[in-house]
PDB file of N, CA and C in Angstrom:
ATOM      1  N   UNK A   1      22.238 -15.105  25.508  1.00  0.00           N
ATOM      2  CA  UNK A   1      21.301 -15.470  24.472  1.00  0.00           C
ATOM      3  C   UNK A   1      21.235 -14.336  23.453  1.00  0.00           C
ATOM      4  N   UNK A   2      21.007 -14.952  22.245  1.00  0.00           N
ATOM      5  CA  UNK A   2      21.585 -13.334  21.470  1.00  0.00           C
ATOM      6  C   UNK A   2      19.604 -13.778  20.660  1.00  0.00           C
ATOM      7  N   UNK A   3      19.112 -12.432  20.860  1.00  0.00           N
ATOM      8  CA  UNK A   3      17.947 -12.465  19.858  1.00  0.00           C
ATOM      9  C   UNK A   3      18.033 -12.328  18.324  1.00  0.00           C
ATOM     10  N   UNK A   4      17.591 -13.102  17.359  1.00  0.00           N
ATOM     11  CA  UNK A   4      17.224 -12.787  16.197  1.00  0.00           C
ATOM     12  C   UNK A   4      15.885 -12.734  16.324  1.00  0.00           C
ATOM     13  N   UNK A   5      15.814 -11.090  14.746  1.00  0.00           N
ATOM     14  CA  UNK A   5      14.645 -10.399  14.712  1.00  0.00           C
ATOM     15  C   UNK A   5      14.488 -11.538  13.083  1.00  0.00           C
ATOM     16  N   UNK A   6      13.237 -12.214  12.837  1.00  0.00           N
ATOM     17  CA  UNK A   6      12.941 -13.040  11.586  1.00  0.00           C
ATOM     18  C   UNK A   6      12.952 -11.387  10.456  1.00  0.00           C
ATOM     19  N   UNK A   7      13.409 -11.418   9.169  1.00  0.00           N
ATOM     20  CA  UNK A   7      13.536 -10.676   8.463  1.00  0.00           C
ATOM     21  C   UNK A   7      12.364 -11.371   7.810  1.00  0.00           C
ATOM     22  N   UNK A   8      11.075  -9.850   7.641  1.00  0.00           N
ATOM     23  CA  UNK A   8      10.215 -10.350   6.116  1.00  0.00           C
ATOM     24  C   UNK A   8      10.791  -9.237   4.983  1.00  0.00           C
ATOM     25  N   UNK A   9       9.996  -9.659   4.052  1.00  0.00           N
ATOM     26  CA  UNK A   9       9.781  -9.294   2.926  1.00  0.00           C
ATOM     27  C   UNK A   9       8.466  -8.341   3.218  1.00  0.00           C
ATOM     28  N   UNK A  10       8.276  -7.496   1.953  1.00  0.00           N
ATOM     29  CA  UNK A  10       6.959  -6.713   1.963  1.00  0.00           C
ATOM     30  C   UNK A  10       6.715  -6.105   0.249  1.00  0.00           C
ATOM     31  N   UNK A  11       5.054  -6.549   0.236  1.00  0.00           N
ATOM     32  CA  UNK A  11       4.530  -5.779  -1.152  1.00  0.00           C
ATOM     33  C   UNK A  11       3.595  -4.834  -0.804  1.00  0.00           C
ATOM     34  N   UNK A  12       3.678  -3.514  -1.839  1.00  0.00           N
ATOM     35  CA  UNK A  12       2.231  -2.635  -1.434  1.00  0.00           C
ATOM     36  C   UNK A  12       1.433  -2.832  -2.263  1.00  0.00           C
ATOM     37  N   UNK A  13       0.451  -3.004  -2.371  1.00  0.00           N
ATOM     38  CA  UNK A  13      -0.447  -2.877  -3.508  1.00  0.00           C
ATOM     39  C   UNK A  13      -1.641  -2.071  -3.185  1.00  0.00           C
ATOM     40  N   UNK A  14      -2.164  -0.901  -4.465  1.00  0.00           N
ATOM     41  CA  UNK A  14      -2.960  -0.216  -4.194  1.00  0.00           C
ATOM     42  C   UNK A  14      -4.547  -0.558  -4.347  1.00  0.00           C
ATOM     43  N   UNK A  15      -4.947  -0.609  -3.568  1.00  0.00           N
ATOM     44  CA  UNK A  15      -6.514  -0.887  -3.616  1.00  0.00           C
ATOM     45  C   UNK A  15      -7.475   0.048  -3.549  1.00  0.00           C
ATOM     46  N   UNK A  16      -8.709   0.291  -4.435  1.00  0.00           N
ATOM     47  CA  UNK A  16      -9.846   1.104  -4.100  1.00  0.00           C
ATOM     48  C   UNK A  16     -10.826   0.448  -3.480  1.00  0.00           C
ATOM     49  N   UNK A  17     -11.243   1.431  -2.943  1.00  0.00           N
ATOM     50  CA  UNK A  17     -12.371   0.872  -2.159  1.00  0.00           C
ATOM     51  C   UNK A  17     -12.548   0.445  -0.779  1.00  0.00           C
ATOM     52  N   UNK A  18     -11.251   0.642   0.284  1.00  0.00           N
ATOM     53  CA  UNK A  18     -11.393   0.191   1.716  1.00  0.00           C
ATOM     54  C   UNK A  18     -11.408   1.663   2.163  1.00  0.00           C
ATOM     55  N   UNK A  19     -12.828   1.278   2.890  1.00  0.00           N
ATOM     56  CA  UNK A  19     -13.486   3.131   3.276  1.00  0.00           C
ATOM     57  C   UNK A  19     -13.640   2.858   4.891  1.00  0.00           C
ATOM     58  N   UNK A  20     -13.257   1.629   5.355  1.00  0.00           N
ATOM     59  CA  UNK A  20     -13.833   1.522   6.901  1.00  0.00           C
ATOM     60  C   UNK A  20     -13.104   0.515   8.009  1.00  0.00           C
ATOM     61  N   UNK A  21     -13.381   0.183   9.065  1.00  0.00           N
ATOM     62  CA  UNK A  21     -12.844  -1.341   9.971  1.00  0.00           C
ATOM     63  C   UNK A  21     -13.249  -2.405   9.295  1.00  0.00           C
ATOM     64  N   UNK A  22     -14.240  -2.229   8.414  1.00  0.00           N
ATOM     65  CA  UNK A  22     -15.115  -3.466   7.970  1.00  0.00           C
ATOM     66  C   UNK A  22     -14.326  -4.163   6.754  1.00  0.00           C
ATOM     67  N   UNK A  23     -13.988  -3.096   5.740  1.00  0.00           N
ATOM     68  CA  UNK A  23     -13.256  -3.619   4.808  1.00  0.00           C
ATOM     69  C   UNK A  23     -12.162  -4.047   5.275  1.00  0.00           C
ATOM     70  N   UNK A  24     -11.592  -3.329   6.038  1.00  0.00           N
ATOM     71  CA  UNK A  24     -10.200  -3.787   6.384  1.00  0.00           C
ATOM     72  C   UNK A  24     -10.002  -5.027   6.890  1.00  0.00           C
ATOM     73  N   UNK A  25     -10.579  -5.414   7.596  1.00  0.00           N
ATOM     74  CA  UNK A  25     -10.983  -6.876   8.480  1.00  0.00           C
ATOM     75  C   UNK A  25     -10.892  -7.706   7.157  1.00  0.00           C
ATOM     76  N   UNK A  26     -11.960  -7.098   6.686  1.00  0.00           N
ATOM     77  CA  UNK A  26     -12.076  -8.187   5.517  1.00  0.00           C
ATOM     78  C   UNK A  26     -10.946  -8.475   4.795  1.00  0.00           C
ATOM     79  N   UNK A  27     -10.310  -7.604   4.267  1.00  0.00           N
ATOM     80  CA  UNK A  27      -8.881  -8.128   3.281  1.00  0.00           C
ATOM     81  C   UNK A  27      -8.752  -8.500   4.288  1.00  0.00           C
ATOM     82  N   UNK A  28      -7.759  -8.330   5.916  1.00  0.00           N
ATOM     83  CA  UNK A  28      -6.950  -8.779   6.435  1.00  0.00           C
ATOM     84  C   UNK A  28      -7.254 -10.614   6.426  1.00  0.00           C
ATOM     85  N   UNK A  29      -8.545 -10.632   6.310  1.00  0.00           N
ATOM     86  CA  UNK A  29      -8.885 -12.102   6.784  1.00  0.00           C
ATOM     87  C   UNK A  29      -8.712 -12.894   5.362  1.00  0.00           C
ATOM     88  N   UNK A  30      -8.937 -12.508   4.439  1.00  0.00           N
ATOM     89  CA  UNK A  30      -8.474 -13.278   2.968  1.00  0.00           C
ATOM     90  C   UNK A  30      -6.493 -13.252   2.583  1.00  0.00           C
ATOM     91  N   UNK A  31      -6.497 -12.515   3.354  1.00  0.00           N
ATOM     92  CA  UNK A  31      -5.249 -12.644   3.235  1.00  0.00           C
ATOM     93  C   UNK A  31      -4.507 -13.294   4.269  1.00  0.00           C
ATOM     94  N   UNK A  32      -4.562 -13.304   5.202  1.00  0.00           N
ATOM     95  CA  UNK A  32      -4.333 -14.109   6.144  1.00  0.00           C
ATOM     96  C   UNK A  32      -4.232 -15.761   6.093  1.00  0.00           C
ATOM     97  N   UNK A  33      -4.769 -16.305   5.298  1.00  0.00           N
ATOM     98  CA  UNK A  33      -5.263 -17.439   4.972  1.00  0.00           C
ATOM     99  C   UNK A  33      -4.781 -18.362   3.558  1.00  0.00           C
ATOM    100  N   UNK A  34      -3.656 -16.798   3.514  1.00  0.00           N
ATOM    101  CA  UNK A  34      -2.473 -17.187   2.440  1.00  0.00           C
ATOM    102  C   UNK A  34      -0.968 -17.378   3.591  1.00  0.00           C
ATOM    103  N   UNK A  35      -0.700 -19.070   2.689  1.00  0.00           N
ATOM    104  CA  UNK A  35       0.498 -19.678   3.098  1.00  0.00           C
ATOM    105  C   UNK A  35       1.640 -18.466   3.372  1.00  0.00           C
ATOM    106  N   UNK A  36       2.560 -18.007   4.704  1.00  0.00           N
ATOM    107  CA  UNK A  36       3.287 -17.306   4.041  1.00  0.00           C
ATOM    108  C   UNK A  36       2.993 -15.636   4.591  1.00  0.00           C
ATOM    109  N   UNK A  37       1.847 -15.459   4.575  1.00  0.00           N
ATOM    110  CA  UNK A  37       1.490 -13.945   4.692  1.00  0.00           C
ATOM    111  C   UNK A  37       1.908 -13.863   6.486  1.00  0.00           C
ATOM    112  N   UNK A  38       2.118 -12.214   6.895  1.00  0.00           N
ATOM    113  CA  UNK A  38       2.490 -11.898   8.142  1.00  0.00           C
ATOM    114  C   UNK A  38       1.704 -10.835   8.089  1.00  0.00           C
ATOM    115  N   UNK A  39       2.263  -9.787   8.514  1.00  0.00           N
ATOM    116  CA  UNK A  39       1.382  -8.846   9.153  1.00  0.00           C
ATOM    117  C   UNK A  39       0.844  -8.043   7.699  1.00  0.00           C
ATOM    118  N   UNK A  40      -0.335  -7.431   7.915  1.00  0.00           N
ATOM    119  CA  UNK A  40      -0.918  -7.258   6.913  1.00  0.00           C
ATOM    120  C   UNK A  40      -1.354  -5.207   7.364  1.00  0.00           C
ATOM    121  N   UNK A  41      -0.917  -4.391   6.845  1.00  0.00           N
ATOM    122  CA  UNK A  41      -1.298  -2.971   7.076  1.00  0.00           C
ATOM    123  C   UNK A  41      -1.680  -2.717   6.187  1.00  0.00           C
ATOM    124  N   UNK A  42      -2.767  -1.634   6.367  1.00  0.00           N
ATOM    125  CA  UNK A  42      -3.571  -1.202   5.428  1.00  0.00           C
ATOM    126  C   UNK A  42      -3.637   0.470   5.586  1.00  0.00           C
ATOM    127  N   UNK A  43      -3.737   1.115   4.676  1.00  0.00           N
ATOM    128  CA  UNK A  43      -4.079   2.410   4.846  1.00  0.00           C
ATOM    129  C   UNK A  43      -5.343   3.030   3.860  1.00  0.00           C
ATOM    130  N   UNK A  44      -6.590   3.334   4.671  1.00  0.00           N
ATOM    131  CA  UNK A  44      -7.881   3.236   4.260  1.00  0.00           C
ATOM    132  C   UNK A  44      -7.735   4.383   3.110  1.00  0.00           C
ATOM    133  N   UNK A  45      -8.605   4.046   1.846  1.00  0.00           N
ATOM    134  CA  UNK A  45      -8.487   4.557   0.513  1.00  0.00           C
ATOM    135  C   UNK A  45      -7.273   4.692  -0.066  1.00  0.00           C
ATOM    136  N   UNK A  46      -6.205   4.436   0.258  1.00  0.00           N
ATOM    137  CA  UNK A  46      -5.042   4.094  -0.547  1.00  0.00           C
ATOM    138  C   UNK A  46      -4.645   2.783  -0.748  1.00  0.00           C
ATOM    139  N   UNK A  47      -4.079   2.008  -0.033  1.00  0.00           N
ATOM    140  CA  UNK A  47      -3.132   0.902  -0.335  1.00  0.00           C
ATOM    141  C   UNK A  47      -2.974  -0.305   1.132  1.00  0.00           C
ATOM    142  N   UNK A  48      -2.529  -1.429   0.374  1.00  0.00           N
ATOM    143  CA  UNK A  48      -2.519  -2.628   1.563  1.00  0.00           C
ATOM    144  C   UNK A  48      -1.070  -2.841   1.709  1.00  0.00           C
ATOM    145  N   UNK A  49      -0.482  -2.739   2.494  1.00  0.00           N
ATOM    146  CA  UNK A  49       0.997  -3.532   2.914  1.00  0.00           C
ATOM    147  C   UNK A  49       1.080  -4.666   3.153  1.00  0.00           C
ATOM    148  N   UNK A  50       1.742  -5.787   2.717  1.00  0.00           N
ATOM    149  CA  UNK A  50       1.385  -6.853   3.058  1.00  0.00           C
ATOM    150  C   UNK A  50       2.819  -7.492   3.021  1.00  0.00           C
ATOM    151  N   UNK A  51       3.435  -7.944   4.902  1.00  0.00           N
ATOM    152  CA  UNK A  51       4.357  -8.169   5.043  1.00  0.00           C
ATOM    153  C   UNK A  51       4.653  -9.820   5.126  1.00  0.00           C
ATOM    154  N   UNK A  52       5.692 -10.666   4.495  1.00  0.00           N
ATOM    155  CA  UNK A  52       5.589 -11.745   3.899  1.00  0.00           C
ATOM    156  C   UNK A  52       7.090 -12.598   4.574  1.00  0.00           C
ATOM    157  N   UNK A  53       6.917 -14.004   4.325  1.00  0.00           N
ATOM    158  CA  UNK A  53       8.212 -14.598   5.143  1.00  0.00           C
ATOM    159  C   UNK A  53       8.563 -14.776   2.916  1.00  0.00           C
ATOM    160  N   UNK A  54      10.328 -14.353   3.212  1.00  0.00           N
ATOM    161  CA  UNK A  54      11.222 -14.533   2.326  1.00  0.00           C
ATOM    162  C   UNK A  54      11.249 -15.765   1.556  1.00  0.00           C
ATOM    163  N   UNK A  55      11.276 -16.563   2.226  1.00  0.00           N
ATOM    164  CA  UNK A  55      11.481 -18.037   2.109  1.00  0.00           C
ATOM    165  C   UNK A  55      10.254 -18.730   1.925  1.00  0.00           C
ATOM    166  N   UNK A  56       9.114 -18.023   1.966  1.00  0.00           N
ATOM    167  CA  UNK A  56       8.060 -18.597   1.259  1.00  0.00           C
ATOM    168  C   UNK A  56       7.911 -18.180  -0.435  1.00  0.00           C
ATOM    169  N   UNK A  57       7.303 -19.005  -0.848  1.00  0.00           N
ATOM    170  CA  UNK A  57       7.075 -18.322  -2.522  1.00  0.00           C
ATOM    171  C   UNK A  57       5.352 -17.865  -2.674  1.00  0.00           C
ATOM    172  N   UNK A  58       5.429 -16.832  -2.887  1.00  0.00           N
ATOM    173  CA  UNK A  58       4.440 -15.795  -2.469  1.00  0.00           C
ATOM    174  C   UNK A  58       4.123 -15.477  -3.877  1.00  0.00           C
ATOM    175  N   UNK A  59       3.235 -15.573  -4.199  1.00  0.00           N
ATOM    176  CA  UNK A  59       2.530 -15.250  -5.611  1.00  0.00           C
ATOM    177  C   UNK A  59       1.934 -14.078  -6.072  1.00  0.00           C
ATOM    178  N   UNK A  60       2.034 -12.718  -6.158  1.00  0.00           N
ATOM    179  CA  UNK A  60       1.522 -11.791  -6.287  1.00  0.00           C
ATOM    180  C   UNK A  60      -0.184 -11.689  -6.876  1.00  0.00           C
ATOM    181  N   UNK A  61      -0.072 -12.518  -7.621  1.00  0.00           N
ATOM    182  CA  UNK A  61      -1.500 -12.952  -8.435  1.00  0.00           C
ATOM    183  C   UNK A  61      -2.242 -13.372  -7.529  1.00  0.00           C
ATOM    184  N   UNK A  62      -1.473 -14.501  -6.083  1.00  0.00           N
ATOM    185  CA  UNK A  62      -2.468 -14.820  -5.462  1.00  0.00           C
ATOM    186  C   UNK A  62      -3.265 -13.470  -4.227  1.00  0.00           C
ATOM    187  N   UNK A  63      -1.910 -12.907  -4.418  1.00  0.00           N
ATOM    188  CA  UNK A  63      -2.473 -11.871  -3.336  1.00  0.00           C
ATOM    189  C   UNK A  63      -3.532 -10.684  -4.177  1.00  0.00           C
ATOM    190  N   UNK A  64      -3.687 -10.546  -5.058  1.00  0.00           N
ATOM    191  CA  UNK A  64      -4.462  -9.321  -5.547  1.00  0.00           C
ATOM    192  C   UNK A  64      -5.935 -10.306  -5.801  1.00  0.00           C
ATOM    193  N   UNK A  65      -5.537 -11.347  -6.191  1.00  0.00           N
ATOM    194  CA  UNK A  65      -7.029 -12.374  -6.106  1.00  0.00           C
ATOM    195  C   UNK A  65      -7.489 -12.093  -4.944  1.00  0.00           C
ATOM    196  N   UNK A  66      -7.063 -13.138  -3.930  1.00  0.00           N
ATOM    197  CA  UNK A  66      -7.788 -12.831  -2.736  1.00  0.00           C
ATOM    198  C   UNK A  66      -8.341 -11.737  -2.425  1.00  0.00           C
ATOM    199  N   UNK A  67      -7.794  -9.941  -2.905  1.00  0.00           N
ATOM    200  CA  UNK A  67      -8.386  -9.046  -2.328  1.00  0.00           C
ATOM    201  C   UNK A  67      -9.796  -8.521  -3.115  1.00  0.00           C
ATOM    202  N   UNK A  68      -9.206  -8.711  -4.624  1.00  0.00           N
ATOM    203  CA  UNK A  68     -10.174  -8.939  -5.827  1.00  0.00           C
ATOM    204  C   UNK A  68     -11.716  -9.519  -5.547  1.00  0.00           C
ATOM    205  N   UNK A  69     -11.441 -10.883  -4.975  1.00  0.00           N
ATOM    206  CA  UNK A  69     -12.050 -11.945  -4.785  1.00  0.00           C
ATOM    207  C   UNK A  69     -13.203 -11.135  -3.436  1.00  0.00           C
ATOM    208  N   UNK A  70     -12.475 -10.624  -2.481  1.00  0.00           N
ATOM    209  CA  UNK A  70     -13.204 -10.046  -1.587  1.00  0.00           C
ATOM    210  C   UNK A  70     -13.686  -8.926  -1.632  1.00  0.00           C
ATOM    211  N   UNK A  71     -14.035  -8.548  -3.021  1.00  0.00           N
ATOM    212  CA  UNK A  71     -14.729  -7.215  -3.332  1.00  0.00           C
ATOM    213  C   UNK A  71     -13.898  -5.933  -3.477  1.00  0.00           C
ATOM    214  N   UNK A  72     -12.865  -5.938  -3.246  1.00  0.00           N
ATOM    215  CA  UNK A  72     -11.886  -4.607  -3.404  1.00  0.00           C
ATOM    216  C   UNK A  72     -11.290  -4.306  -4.449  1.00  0.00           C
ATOM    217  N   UNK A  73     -11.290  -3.474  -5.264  1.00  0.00           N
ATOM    218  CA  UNK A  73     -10.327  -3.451  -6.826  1.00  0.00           C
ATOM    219  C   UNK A  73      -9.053  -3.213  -6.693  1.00  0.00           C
ATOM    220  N   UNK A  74      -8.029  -4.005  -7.316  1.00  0.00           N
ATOM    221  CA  UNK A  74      -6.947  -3.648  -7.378  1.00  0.00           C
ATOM    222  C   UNK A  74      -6.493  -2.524  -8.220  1.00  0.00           C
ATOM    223  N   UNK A  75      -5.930  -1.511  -7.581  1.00  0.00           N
ATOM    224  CA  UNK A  75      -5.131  -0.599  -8.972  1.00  0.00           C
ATOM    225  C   UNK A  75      -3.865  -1.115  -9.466  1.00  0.00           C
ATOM    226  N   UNK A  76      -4.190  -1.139 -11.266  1.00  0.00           N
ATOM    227  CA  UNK A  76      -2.939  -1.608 -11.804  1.00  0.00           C
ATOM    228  C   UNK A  76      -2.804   0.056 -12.861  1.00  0.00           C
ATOM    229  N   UNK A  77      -1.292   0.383 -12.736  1.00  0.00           N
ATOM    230  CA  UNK A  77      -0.693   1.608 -13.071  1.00  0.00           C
ATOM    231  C   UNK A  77      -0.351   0.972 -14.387  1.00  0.00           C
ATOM    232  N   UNK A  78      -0.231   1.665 -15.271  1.00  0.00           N
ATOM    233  CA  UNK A  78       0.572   1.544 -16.896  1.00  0.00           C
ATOM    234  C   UNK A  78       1.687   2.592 -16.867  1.00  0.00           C
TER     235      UNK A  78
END
């Protein structure tokens, strides 16, 4: 039997504002609840990892909403 490992995809996006378990939960659970999304890492006061199936079409807009949406600011760089 030969194993295949499923290959995702992955975006980082930087967020302010996750200072605790609490926030974190929280994105994880708005995001979660997007078609598509997999494992979701976070690293508190910096940034969310958010690991994704390829073959889904994954909306970036939808993902910074959802975190938006759940009280966290997205950082956008110029």
């Amino acid at each position: 039997m030969i194993w295949s490992r499923k290959k995702h995809s992955q975006i980082t996006i930087p967020v302010a504002g996750i200072r605790c378990n609490h926030c974190e939960s929280s994105i994880k659970l708005v995001l979660g609840k997007i078609s598509g999304v997999g494992r979701v890492k976070i690293r508190l006061r910096k940034y969310v990892i958010i690991e994704y199936d390829p073959e889904k079409e994954i909306d970036q807009f939808e993902l910074t909403t959802a975190i938006e949406n759940a009280g966290y600011p997205v950082i956008i760089y110029k």
